[in-house]
N, C-alpha and C. Protein backbone atom coordinates (compact mmCIF):
# COMPACT_ATOMS: atom_id res chain seq x y z
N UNK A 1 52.43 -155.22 -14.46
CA UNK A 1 53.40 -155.37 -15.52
C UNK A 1 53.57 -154.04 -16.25
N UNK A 2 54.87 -153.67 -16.51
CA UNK A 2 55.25 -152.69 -17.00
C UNK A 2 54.96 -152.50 -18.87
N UNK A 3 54.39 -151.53 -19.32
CA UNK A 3 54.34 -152.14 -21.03
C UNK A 3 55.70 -150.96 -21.40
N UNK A 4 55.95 -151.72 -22.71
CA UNK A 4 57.16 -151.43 -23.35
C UNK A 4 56.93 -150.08 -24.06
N UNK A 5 55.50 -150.08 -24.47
CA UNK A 5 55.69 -149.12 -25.73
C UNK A 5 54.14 -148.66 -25.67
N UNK A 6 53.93 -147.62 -26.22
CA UNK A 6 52.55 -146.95 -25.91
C UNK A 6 51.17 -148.02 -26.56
N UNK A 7 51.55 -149.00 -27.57
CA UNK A 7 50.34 -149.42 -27.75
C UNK A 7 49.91 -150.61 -26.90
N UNK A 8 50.87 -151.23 -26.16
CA UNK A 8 50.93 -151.96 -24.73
C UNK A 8 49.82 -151.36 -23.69
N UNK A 9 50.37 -150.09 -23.70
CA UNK A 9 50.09 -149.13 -22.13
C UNK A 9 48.03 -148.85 -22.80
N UNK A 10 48.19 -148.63 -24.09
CA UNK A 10 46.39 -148.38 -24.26
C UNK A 10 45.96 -149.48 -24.15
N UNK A 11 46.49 -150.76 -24.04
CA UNK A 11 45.35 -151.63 -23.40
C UNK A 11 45.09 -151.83 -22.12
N UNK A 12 45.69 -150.99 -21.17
CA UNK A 12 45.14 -151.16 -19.83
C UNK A 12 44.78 -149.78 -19.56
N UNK A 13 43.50 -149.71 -18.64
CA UNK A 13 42.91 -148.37 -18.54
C UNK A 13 43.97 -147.44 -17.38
N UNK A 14 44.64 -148.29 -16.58
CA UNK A 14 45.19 -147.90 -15.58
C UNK A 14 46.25 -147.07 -16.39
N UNK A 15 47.05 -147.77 -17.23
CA UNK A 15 48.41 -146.75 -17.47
C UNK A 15 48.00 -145.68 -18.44
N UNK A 16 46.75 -145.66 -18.81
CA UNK A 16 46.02 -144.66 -20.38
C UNK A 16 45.13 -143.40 -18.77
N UNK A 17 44.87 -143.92 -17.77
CA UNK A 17 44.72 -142.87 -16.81
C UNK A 17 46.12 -141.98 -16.02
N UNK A 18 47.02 -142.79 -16.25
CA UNK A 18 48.03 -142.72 -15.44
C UNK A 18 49.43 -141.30 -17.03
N UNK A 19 48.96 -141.72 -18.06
CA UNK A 19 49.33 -141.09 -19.32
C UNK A 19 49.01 -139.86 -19.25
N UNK A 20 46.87 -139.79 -19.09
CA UNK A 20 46.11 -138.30 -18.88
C UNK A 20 46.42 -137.63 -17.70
N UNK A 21 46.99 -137.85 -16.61
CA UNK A 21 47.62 -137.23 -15.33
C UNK A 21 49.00 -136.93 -16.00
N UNK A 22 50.01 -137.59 -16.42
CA UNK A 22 50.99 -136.91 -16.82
C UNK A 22 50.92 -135.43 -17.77
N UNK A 23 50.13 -135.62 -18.93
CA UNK A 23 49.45 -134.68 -19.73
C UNK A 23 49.13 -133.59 -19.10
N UNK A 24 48.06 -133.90 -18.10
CA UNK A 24 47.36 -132.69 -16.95
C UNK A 24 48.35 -131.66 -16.55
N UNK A 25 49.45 -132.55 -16.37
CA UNK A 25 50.83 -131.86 -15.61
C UNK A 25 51.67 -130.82 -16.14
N UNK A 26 51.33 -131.19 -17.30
CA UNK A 26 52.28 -130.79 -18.75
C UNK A 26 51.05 -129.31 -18.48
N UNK A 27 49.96 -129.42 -18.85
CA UNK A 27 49.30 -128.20 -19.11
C UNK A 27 49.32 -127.30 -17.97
N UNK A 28 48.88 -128.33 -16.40
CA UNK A 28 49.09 -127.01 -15.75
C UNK A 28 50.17 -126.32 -15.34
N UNK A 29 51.43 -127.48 -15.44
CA UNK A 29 52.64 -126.44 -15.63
C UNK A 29 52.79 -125.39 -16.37
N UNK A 30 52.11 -125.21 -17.39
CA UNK A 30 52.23 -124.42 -19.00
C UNK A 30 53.97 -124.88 -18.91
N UNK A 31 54.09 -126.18 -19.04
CA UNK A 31 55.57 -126.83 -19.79
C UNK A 31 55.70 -126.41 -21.44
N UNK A 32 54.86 -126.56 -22.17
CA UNK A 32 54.63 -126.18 -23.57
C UNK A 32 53.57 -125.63 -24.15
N UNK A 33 54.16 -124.95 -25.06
CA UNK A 33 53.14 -124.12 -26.20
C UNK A 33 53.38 -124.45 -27.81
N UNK A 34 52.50 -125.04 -28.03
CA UNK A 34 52.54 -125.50 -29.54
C UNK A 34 52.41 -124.17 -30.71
N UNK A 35 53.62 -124.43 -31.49
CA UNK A 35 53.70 -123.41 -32.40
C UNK A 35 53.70 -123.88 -33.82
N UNK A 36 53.75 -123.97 -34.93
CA UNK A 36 54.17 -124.04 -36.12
C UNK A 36 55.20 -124.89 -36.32
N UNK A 37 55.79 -125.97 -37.24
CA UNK A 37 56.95 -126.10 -37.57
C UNK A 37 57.17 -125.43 -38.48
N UNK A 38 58.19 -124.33 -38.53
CA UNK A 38 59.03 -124.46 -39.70
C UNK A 38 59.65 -125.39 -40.69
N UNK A 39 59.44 -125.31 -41.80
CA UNK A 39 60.05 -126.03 -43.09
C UNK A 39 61.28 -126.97 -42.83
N UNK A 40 62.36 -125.46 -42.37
CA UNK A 40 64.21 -126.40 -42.34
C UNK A 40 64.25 -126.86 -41.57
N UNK A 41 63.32 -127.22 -40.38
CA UNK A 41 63.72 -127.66 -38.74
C UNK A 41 62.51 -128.65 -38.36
N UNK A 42 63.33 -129.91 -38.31
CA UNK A 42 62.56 -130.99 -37.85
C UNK A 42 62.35 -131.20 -36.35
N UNK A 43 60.97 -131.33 -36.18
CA UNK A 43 61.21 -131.22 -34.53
C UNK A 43 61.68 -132.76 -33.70
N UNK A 44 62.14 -132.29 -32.47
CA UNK A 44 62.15 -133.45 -31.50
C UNK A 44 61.50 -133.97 -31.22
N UNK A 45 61.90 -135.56 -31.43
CA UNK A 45 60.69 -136.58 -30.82
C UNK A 45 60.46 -136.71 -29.53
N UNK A 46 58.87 -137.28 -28.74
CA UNK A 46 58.90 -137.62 -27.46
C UNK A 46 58.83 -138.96 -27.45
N UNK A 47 58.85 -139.46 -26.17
CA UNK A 47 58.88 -140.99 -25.62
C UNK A 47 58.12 -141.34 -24.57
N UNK A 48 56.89 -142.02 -24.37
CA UNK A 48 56.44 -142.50 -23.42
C UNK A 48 57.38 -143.59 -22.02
N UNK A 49 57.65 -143.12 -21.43
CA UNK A 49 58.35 -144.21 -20.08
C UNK A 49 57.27 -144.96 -19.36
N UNK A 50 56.98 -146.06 -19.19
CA UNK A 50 56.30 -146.19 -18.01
C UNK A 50 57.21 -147.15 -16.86
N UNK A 51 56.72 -146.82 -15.30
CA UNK A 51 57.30 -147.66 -14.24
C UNK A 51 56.12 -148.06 -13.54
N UNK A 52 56.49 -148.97 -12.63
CA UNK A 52 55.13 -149.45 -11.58
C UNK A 52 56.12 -149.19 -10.70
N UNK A 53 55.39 -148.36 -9.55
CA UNK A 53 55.72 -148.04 -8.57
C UNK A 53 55.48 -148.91 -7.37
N UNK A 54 56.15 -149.05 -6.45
CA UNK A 54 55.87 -150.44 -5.36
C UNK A 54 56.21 -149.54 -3.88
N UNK A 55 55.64 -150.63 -2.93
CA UNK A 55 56.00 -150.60 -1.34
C UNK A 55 56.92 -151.10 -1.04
N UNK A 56 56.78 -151.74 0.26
CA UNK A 56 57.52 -152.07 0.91
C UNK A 56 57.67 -153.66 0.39
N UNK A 57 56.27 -154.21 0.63
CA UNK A 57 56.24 -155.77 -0.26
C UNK A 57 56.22 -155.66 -1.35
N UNK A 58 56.71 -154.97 -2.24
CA UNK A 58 56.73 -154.82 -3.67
C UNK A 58 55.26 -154.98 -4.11
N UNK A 59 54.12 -154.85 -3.49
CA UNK A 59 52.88 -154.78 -4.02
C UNK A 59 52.90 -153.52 -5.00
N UNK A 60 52.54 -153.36 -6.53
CA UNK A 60 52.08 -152.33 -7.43
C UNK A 60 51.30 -151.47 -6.55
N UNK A 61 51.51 -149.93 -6.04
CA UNK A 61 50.37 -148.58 -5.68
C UNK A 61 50.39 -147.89 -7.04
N UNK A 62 51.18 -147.53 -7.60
CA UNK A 62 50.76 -147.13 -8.66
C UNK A 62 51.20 -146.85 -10.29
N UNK A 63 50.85 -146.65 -10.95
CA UNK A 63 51.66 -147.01 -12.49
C UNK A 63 52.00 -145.17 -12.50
N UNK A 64 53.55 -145.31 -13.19
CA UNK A 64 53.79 -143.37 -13.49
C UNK A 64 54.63 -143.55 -15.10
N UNK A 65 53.68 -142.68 -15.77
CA UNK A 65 54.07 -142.54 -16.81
C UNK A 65 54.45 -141.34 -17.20
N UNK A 66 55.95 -140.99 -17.62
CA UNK A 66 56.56 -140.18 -18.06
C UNK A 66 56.63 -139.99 -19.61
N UNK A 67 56.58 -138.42 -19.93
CA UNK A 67 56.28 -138.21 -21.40
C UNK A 67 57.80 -137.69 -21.44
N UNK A 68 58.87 -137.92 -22.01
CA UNK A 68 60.26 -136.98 -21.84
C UNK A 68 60.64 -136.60 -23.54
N UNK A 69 61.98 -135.80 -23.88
CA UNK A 69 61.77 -135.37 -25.20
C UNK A 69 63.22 -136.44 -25.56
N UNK A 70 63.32 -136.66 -26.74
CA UNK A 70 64.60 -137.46 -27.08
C UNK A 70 65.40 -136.53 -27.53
N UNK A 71 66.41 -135.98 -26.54
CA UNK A 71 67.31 -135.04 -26.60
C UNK A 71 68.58 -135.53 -26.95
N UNK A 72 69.14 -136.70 -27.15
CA UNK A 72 69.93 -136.65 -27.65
C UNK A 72 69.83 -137.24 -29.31
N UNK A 73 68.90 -136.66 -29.86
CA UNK A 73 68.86 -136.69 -31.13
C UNK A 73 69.26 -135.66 -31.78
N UNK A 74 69.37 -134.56 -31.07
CA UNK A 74 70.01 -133.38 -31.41
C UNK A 74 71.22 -132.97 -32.15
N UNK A 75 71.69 -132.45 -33.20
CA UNK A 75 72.70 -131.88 -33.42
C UNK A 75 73.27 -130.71 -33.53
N UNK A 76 73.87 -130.75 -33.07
CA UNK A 76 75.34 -129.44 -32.57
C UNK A 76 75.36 -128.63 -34.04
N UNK A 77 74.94 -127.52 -33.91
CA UNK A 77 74.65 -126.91 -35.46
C UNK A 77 73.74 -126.78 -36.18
N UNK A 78 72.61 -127.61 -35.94
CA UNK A 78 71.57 -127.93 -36.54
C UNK A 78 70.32 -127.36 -35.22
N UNK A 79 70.29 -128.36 -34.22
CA UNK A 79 69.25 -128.40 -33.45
C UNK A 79 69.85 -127.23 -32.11
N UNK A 80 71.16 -127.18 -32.58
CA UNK A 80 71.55 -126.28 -31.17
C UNK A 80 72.59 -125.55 -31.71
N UNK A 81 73.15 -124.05 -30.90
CA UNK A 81 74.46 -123.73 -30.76
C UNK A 81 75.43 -124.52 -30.14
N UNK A 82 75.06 -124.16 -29.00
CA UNK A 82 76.06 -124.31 -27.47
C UNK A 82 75.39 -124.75 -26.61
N UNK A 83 75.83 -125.66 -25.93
CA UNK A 83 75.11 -126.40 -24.32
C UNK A 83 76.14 -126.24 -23.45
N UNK A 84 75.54 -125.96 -22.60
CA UNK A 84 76.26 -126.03 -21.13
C UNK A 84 75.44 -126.30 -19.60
N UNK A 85 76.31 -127.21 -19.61
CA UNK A 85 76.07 -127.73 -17.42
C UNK A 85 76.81 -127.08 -16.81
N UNK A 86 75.84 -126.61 -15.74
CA UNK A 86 76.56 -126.47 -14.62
C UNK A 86 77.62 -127.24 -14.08
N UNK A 87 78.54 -128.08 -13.89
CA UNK A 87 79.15 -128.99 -13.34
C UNK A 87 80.40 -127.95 -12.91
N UNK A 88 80.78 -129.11 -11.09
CA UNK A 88 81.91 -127.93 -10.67
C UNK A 88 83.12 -128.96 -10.85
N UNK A 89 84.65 -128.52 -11.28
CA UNK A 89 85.95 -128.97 -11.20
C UNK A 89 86.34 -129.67 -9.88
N UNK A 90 86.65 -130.50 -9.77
CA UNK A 90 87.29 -131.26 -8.55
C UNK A 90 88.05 -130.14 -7.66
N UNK A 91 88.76 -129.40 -8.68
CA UNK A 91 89.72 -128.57 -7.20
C UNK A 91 88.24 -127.49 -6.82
N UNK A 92 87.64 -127.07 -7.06
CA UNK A 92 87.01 -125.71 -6.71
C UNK A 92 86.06 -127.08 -5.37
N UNK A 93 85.69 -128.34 -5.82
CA UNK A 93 85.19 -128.78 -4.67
C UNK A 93 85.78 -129.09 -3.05
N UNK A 94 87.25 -129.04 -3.78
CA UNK A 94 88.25 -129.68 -2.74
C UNK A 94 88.68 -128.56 -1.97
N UNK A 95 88.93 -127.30 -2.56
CA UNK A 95 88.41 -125.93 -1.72
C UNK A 95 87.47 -125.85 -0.89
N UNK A 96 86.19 -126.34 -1.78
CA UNK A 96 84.83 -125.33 -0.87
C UNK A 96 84.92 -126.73 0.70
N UNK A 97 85.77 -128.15 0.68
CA UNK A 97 85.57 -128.48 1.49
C UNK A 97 86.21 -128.53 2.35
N UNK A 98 87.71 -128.00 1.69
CA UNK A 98 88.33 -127.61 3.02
C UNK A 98 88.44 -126.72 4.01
């Protein structure tokens, strides 16, 4: 069973092992470096995800818990300048396939 929300997931040892492997990941990536907050700038929240991962008979192999940031809490001016995607225009695709 999947838990909803992190105080769900600490009562089973499996998804609170499955949490410290995500963590692990985070460090040996060096994904982040903890700095200071500044005063005017509130930081971004994170969110625990969890899924149960399955086979073929849908038997549970293993629980994966994702730590992600809540990015769209962000504001335009505040938390950011400018964003930009990559994304390509329909004609430049309809070129590259013809």
């Amino acid at each position: 069973m999947e838990p909803k929300n992190v105080k769900e997931a600490m009562t089973d040892p499996a998804w609170i092992e499955s949490m410290q492997e995500e963590l692990l990941q985070f460090k040996r990536m060096d994904v982040w470096v903890l700095v200071p907050t500044p005063d005017n700038i509130s930081p971004l929240t994170l969110k625990w995800l969890f899924k149960n991962k399955h086979d073929e008979e849908q038997t549970v192999i293993r629980n994966k818990s994702r730590l992600v940031m809540r990015g769209y809490r962000q504001e335009k001016g505040i938390d950011f300048e400018e964003s930009f995607a990559p994304v390509a225009r329909m004609e430049a695709i309809r070129i590259f396939l013809a």
